[in-house]
N, C-alpha and C. Protein backbone atom coordinates (compact mmCIF):
# COMPACT_ATOMS: atom_id res chain seq x y z
N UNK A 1 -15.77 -14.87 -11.16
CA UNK A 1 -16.61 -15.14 -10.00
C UNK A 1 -18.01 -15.46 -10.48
N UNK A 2 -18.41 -16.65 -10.05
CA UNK A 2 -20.02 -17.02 -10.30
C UNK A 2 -20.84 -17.28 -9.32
N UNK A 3 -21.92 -16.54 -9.89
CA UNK A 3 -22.65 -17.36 -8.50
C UNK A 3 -22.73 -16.65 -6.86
N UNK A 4 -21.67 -15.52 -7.32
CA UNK A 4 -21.76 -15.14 -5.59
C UNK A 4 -20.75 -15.36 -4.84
N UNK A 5 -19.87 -16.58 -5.53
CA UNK A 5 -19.13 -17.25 -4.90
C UNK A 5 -17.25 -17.13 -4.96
N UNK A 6 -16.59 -17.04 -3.82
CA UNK A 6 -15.17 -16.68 -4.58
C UNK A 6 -14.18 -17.80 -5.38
N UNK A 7 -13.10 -17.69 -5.86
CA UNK A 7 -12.72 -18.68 -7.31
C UNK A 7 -11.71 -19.18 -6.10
N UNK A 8 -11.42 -20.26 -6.45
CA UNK A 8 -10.65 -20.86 -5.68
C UNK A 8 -9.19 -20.82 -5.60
N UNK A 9 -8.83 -20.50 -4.52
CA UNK A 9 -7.49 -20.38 -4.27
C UNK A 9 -6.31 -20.99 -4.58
N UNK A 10 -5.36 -20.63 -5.78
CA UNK A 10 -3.94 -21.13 -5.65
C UNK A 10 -3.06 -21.60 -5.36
N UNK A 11 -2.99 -20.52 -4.03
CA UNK A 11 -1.67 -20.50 -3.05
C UNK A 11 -2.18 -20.03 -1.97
N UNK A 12 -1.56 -20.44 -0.84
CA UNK A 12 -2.15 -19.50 0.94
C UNK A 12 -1.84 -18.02 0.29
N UNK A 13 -2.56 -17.55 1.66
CA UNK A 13 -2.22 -15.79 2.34
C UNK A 13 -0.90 -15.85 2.63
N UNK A 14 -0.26 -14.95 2.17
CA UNK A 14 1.09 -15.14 3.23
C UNK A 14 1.64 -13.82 3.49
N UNK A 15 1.88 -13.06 4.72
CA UNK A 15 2.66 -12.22 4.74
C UNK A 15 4.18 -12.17 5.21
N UNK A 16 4.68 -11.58 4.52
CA UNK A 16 6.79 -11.90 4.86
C UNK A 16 6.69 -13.00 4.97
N UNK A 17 5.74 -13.86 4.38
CA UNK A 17 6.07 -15.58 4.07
C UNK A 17 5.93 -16.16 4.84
N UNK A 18 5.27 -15.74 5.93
CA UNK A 18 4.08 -16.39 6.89
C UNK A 18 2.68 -16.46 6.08
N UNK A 19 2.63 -18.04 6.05
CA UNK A 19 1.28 -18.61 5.56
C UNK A 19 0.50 -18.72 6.51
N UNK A 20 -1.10 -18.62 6.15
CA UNK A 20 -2.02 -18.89 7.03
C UNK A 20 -2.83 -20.30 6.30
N UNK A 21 -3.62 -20.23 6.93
CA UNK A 21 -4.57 -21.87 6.55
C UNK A 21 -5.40 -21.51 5.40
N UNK A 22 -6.12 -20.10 5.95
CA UNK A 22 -7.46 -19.49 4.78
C UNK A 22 -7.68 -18.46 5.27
N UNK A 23 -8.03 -17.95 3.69
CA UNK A 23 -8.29 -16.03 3.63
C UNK A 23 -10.25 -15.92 4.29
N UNK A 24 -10.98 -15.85 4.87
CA UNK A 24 -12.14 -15.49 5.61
C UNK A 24 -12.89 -14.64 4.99
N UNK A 25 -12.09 -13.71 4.99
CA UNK A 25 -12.76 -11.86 4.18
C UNK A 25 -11.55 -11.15 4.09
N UNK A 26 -12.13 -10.36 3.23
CA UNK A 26 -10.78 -8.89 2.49
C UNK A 26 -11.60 -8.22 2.15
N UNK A 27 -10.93 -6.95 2.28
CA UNK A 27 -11.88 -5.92 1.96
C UNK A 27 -10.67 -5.11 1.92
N UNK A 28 -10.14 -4.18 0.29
CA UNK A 28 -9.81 -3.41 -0.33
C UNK A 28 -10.23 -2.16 -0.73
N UNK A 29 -10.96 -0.86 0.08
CA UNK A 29 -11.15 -0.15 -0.24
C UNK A 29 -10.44 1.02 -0.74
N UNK A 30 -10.83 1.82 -1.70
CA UNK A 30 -10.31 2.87 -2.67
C UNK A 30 -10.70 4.05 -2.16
N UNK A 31 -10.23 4.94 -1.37
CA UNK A 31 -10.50 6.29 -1.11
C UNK A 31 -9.91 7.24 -1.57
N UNK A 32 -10.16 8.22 -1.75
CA UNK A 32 -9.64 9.40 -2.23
C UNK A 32 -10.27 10.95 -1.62
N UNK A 33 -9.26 11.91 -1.52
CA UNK A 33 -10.12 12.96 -0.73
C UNK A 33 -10.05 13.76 -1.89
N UNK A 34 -11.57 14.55 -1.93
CA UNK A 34 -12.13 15.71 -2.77
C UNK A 34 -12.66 17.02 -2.39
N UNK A 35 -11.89 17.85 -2.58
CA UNK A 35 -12.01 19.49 -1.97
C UNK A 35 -13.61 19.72 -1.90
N UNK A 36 -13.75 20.26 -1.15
CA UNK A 36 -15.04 20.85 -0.81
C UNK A 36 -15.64 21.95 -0.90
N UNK A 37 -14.25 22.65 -1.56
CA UNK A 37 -13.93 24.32 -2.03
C UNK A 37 -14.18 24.40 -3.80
N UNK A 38 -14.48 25.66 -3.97
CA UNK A 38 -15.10 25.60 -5.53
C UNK A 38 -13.35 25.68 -6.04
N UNK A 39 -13.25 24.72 -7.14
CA UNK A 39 -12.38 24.92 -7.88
C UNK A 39 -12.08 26.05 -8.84
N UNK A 40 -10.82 26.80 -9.28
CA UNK A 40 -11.13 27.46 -10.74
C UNK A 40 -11.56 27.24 -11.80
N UNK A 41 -12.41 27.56 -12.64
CA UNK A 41 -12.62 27.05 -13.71
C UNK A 41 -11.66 27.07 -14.88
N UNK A 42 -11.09 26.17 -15.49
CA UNK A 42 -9.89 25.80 -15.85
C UNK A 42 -9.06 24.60 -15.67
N UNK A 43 -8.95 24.62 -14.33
CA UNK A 43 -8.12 24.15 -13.54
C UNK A 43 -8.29 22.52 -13.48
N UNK A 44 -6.88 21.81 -13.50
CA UNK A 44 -7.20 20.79 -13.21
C UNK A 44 -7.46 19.79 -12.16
N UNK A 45 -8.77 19.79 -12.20
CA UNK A 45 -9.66 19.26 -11.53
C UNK A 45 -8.68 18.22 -10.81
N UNK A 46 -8.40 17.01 -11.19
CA UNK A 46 -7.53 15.79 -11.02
C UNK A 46 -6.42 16.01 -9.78
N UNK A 47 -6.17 17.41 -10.16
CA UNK A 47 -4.80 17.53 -9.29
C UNK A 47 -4.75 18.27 -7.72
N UNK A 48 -6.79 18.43 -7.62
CA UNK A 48 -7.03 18.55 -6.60
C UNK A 48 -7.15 17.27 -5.78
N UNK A 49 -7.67 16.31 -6.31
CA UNK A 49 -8.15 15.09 -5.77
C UNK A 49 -6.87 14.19 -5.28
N UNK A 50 -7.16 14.37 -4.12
CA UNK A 50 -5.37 13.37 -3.25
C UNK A 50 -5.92 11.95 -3.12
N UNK A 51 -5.73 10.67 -3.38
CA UNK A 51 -5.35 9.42 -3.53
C UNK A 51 -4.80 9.09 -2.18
N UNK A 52 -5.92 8.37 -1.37
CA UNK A 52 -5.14 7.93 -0.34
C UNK A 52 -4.60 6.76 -0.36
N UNK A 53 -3.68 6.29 0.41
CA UNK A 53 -2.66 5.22 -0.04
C UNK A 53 -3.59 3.90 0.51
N UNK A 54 -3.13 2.92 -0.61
CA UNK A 54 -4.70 1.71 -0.55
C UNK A 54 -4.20 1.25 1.66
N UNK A 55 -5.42 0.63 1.21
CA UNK A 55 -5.60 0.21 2.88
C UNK A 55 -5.99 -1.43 2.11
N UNK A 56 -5.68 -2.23 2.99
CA UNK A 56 -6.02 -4.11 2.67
C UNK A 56 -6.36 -4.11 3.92
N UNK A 57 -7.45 -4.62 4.61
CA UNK A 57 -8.26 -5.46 5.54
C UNK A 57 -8.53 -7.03 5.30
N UNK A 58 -7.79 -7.37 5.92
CA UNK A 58 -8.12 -9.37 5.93
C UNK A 58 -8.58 -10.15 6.74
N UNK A 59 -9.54 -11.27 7.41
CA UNK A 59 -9.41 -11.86 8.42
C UNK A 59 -8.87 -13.24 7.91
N UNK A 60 -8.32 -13.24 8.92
CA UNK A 60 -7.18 -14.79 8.23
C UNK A 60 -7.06 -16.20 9.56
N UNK A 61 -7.11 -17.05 8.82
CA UNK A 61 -7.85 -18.58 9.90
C UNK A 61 -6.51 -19.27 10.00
N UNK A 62 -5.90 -19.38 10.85
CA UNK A 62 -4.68 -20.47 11.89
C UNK A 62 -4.78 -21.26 12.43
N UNK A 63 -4.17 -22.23 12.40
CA UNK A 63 -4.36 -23.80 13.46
C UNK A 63 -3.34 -24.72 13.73
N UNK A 64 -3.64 -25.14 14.58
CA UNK A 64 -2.29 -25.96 14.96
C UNK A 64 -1.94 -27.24 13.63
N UNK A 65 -3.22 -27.54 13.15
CA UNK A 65 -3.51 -28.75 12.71
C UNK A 65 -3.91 -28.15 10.89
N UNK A 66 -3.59 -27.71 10.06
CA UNK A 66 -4.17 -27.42 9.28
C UNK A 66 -4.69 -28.52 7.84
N UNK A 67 -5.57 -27.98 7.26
CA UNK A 67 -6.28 -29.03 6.43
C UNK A 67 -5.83 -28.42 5.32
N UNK A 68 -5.95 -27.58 4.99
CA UNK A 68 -5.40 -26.63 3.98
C UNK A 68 -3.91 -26.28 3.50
N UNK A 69 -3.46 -26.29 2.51
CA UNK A 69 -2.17 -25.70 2.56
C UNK A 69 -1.20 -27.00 3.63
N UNK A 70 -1.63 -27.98 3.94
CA UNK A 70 -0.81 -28.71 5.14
C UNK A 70 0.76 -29.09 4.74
N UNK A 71 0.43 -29.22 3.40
CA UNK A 71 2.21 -29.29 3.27
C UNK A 71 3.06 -27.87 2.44
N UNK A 72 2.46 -26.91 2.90
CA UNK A 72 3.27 -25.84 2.51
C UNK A 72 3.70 -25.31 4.34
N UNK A 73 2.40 -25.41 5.18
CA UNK A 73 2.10 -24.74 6.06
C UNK A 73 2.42 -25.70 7.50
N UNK A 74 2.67 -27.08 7.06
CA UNK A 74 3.30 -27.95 8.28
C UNK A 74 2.11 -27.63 9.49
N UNK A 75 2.58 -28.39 10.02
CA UNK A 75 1.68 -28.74 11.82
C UNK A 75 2.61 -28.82 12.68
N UNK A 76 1.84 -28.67 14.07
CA UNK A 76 2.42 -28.89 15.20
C UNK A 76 1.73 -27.71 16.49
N UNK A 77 1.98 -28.49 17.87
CA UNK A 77 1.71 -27.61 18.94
C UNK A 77 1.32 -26.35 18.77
N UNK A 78 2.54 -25.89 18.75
CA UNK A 78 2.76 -24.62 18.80
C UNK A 78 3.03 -23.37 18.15
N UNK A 79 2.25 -23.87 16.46
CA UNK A 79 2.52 -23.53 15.25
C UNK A 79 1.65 -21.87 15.49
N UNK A 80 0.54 -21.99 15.91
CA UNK A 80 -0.59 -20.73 16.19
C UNK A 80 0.30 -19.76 16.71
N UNK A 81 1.00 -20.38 18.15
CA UNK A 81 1.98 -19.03 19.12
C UNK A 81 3.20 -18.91 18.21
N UNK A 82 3.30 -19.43 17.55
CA UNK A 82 5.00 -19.24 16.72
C UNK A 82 4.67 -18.16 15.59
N UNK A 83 3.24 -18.41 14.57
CA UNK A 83 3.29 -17.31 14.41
C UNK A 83 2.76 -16.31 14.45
N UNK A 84 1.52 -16.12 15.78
CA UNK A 84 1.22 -14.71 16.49
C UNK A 84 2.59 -14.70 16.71
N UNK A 85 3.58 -15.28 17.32
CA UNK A 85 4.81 -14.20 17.66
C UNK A 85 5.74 -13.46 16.36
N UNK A 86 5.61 -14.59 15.34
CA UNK A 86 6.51 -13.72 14.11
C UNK A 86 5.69 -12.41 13.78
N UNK A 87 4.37 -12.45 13.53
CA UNK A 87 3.73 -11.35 13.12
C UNK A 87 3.67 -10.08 14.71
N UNK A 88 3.73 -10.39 15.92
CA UNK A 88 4.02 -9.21 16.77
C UNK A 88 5.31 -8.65 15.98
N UNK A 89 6.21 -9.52 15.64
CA UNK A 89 7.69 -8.86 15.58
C UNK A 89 7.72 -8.39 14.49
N UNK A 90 6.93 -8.65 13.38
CA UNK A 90 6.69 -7.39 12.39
C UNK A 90 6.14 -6.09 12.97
N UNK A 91 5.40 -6.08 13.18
CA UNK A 91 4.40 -5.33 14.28
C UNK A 91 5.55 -3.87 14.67
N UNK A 92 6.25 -4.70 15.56
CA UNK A 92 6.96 -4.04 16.77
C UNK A 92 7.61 -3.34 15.96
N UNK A 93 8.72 -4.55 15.08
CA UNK A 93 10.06 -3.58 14.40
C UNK A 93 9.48 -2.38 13.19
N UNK A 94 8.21 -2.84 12.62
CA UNK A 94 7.22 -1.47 11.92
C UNK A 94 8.35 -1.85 10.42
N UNK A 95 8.10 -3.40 10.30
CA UNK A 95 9.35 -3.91 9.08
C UNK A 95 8.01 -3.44 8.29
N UNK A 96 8.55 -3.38 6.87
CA UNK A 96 7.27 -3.25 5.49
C UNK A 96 7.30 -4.56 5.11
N UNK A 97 6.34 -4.83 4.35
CA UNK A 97 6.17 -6.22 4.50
C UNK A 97 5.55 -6.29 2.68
N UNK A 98 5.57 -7.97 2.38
CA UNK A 98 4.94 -8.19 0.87
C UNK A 98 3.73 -9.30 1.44
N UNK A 99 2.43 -9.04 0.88
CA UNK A 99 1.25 -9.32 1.06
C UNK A 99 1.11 -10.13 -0.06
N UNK A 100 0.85 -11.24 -0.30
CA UNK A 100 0.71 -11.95 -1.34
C UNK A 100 -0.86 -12.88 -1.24
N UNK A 101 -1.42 -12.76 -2.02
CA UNK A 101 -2.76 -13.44 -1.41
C UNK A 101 -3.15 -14.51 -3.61
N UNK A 102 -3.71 -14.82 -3.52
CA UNK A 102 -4.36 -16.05 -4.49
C UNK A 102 -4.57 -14.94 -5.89
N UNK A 103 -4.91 -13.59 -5.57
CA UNK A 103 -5.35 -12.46 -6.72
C UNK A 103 -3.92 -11.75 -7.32
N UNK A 104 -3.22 -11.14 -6.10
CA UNK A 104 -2.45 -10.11 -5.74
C UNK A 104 -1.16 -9.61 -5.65
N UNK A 105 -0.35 -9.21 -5.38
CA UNK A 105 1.33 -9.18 -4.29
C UNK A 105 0.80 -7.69 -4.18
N UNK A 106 1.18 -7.69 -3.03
CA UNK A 106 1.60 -6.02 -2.36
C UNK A 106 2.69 -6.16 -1.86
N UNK A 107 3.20 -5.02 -2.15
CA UNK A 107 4.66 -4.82 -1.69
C UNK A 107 4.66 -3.76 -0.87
N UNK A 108 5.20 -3.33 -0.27
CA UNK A 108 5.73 -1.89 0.60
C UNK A 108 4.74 -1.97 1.63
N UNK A 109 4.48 -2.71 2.44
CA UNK A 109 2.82 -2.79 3.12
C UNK A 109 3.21 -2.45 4.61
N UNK A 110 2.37 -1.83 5.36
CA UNK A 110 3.13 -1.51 6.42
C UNK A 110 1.67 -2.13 7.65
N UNK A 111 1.97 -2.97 8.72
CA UNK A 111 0.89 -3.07 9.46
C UNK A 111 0.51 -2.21 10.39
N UNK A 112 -0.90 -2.13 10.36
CA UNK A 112 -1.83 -1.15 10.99
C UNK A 112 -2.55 -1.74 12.23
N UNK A 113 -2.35 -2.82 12.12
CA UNK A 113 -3.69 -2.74 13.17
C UNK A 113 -4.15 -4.75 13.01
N UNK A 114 -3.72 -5.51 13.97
CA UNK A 114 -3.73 -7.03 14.27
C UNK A 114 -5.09 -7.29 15.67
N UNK A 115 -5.81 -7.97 15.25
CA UNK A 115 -7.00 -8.45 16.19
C UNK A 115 -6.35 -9.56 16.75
N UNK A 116 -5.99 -10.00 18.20
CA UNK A 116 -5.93 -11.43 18.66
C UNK A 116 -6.70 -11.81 19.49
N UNK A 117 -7.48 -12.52 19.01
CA UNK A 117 -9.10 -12.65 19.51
C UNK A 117 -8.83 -14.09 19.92
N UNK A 118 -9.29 -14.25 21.50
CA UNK A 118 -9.43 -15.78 21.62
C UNK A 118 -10.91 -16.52 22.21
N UNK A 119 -11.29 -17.14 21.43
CA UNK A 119 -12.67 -18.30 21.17
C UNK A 119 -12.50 -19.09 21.38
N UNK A 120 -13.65 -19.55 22.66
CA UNK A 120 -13.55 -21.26 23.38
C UNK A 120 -14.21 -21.86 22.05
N UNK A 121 -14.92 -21.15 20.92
CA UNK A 121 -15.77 -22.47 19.81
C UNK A 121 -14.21 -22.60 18.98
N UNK A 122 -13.36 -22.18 19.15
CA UNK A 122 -12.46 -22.15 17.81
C UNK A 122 -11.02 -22.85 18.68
N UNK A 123 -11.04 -22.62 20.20
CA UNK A 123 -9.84 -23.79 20.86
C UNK A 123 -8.71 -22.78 20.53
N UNK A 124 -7.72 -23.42 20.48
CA UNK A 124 -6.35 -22.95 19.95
C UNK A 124 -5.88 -22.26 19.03
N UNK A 125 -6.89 -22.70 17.68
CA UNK A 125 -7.16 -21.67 16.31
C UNK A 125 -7.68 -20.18 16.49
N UNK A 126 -7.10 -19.70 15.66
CA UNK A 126 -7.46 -18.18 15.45
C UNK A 126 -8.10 -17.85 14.12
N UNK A 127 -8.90 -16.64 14.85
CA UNK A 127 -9.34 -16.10 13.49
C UNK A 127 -8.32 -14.40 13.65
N UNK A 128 -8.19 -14.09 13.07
CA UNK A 128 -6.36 -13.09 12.66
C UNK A 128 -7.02 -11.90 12.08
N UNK A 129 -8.08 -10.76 12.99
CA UNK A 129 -8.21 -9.43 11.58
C UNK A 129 -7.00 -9.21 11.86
N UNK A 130 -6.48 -8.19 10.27
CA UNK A 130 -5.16 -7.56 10.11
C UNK A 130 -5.57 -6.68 9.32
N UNK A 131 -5.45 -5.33 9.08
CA UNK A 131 -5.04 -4.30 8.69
C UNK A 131 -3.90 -3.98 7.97
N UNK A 132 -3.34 -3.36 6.83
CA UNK A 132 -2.13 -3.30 6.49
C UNK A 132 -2.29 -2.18 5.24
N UNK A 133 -1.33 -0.87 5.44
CA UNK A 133 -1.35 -0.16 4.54
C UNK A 133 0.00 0.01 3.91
N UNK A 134 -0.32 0.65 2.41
CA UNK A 134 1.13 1.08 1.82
C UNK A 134 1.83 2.10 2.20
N UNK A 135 2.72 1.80 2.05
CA UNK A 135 3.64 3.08 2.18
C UNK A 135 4.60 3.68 1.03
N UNK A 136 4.16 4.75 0.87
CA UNK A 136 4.14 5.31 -0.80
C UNK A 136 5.66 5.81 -0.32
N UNK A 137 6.55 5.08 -1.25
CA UNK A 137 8.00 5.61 -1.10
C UNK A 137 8.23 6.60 -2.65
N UNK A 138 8.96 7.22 -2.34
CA UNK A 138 9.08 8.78 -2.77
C UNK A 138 10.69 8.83 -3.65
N UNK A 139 10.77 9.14 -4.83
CA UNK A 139 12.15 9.21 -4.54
C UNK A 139 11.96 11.11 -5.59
N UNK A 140 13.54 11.45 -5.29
CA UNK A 140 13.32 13.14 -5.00
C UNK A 140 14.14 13.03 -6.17
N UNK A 141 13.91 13.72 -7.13
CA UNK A 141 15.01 14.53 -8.26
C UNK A 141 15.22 15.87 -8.22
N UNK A 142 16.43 16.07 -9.03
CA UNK A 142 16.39 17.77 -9.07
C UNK A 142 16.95 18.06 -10.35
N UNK A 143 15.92 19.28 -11.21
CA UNK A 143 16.43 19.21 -12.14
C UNK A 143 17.13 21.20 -12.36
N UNK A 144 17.33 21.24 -13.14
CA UNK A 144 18.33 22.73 -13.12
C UNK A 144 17.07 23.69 -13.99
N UNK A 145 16.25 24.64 -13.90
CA UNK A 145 15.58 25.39 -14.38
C UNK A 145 16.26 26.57 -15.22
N UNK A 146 15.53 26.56 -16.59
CA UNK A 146 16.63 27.53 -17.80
C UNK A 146 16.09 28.73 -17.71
N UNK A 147 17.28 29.42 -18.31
CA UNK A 147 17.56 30.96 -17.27
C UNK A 147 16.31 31.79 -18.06
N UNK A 148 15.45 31.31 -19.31
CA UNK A 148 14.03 32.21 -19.38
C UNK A 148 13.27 31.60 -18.42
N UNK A 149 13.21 30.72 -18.20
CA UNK A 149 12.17 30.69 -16.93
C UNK A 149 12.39 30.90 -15.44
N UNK A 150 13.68 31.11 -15.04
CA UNK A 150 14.26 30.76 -13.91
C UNK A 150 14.91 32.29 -13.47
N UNK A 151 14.56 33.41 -13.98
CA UNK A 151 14.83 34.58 -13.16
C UNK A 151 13.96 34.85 -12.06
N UNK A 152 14.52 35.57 -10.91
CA UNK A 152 13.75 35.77 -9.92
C UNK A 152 13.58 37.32 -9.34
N UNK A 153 12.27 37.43 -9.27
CA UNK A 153 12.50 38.63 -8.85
C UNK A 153 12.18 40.11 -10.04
N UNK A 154 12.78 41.23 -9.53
CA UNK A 154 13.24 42.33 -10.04
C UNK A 154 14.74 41.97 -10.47
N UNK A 155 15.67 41.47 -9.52
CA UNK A 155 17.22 41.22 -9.92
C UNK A 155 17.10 40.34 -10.22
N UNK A 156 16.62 39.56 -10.93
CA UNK A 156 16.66 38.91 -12.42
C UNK A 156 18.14 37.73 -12.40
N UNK A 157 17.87 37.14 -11.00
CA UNK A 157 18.88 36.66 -10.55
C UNK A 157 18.85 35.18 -10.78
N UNK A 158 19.48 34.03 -11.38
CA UNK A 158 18.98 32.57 -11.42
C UNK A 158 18.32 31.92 -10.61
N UNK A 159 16.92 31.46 -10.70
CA UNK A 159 16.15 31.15 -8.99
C UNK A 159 16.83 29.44 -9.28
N UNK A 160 18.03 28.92 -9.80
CA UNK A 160 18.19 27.89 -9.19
C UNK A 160 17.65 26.51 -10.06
N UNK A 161 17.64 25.47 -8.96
CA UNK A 161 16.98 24.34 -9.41
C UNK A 161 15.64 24.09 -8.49
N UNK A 162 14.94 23.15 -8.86
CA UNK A 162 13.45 22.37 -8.63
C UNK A 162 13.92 20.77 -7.69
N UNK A 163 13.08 20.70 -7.17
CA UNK A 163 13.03 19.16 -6.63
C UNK A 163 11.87 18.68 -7.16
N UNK A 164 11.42 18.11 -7.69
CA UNK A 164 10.27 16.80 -7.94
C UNK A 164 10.37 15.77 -7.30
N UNK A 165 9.23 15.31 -6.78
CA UNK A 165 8.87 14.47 -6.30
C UNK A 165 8.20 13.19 -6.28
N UNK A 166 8.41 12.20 -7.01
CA UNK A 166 7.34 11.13 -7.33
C UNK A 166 7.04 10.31 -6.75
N UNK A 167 5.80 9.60 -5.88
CA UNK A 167 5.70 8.59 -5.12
C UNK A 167 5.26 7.20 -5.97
N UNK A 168 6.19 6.81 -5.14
CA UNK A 168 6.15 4.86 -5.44
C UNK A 168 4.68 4.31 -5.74
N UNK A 169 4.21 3.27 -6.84
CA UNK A 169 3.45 2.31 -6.42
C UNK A 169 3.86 1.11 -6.20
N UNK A 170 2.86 0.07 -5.81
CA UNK A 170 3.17 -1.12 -5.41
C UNK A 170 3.07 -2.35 -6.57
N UNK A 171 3.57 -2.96 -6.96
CA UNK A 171 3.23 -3.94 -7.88
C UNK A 171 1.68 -4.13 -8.58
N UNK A 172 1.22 -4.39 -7.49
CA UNK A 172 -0.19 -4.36 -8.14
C UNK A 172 -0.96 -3.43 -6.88
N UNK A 173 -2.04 -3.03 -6.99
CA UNK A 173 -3.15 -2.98 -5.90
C UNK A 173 -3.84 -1.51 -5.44
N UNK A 174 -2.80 -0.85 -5.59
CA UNK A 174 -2.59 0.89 -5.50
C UNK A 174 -2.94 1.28 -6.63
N UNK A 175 -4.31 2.12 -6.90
CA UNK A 175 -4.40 2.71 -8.06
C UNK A 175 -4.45 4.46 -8.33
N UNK A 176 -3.62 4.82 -6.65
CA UNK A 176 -3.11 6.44 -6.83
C UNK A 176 -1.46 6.51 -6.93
N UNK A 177 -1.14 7.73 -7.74
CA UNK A 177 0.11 7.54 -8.09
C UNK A 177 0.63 8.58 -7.28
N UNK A 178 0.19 10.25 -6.86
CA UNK A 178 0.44 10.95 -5.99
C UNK A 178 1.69 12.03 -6.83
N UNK A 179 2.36 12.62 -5.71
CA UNK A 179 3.71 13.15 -6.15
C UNK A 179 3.10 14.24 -6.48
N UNK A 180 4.08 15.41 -7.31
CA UNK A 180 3.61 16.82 -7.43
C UNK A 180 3.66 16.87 -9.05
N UNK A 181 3.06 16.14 -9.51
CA UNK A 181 3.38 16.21 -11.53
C UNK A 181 2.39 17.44 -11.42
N UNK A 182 1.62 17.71 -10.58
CA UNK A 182 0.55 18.96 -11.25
C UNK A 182 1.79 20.01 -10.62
N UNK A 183 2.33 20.28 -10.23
CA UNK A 183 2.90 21.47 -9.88
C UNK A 183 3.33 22.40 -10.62
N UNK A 184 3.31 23.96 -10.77
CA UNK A 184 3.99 24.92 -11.58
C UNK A 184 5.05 24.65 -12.60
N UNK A 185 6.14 24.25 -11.55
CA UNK A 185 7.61 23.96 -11.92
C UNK A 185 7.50 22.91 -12.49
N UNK A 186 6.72 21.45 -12.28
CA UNK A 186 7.14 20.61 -13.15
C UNK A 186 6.31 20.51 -14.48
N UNK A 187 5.33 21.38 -14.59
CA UNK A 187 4.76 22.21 -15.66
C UNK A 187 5.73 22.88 -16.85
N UNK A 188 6.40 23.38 -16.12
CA UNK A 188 7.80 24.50 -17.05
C UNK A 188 8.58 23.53 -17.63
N UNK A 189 8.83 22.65 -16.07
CA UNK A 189 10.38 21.74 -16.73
C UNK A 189 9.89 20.83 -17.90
N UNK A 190 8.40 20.66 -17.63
CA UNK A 190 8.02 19.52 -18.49
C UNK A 190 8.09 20.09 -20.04
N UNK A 191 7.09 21.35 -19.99
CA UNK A 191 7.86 22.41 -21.27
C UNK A 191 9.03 22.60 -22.16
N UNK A 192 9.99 23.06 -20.78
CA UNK A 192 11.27 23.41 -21.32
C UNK A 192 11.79 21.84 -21.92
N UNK A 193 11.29 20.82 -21.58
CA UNK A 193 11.80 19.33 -22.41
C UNK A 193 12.87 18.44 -21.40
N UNK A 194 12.82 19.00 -19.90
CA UNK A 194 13.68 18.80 -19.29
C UNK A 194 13.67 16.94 -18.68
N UNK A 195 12.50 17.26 -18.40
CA UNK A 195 11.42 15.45 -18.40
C UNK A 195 10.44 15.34 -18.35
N UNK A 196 9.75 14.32 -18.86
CA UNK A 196 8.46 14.37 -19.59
C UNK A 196 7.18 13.66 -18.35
């Protein structure tokens, strides 16, 4: 980037492969929540701090007639209502969606929140805010805990197995990983050599 100015675009915006004409603004912010409570000293710090799942903000430009993208993105009438209606029906059915923009791909993206704003200076064209967050998919293991670490109690009885938990990232864009790696148990298992 020089100058102030953004690098020029590739390929359209497209979500679930609905193209638009041109990206307007984005805005990618990184949040994370941080206890407000004194930590132990020791302790790792890191595994207090929760990673909220990225958020993408876009405003995105539509037209019946486009100048841009015109032969990926075709013309006609009724091209604007065809796809405000594909994107309601993402909307509605709450499908996850892949965000692909000129930098990026997001995958697992779930929409939040669509502006349909209508302007006598802009006619038939739209300008499109959209909102769209990830959705951190999870998948669950279980591993079997060995019998020095895994008595319970006074009766000294096998406490069993563990579930771990790891949440998904997205191809690119998400830079929290989440899940319970700080936890006790996957502390031990990680010990005992069970997985690393």
């Amino acid at each position: 980037m020089a100058g102030g100015s953004m690098a020029r675009a590739t390929q359209p915006v497209s979500i679930d492969g609905i193209t638009f004409d041109a990206l307007i603004a984005s805005s990618e912010p990184w949040e994370s929540d941080v206890p407000s409570y004194p930590v132990e000293d020791g302790f790792e710090v890191s595994d207090a701090i929760i990673l909220r799942p990225l958020t993408l903000s876009m405003t995105l430009f539509l037209t019946n007639t486009p100048v841009t993208w015109r032969g990926i993105n075709g013309a006609g009438p009724s091209r604007v209502q065809d796809v405000i209606g594909r994107l309601e029906d993402l909307y509605n059915t709450r499908t996850p969606v892949i965000v692909v923009t000129s930098d990026k791909s997001y995958e697992d993206m779930a929409i939040v929140l669509i502006e349909l704003n209508k302007d006598k200076e802009t006619g038939p064209s739209r300008e499109i805010p959209i909102t769209l967050q990830h959705i951190r998919v999870a998948e669950a293991r279980t591993t079997t805990i060995p019998d020095e670490y895994g008595r319970s109690g006074d009766t000294g009885v096998n406490a069993g197995t563990a579930n771990i938990t790891n949440s998904g990232t997205p191809s690119s864009g998400d830079t929290g990983g989440g899940g319970s790696r700080g936890s006790i148990l996957h502390g031990l298992a990680t010990g005992a050599g069970l997985f690393s």
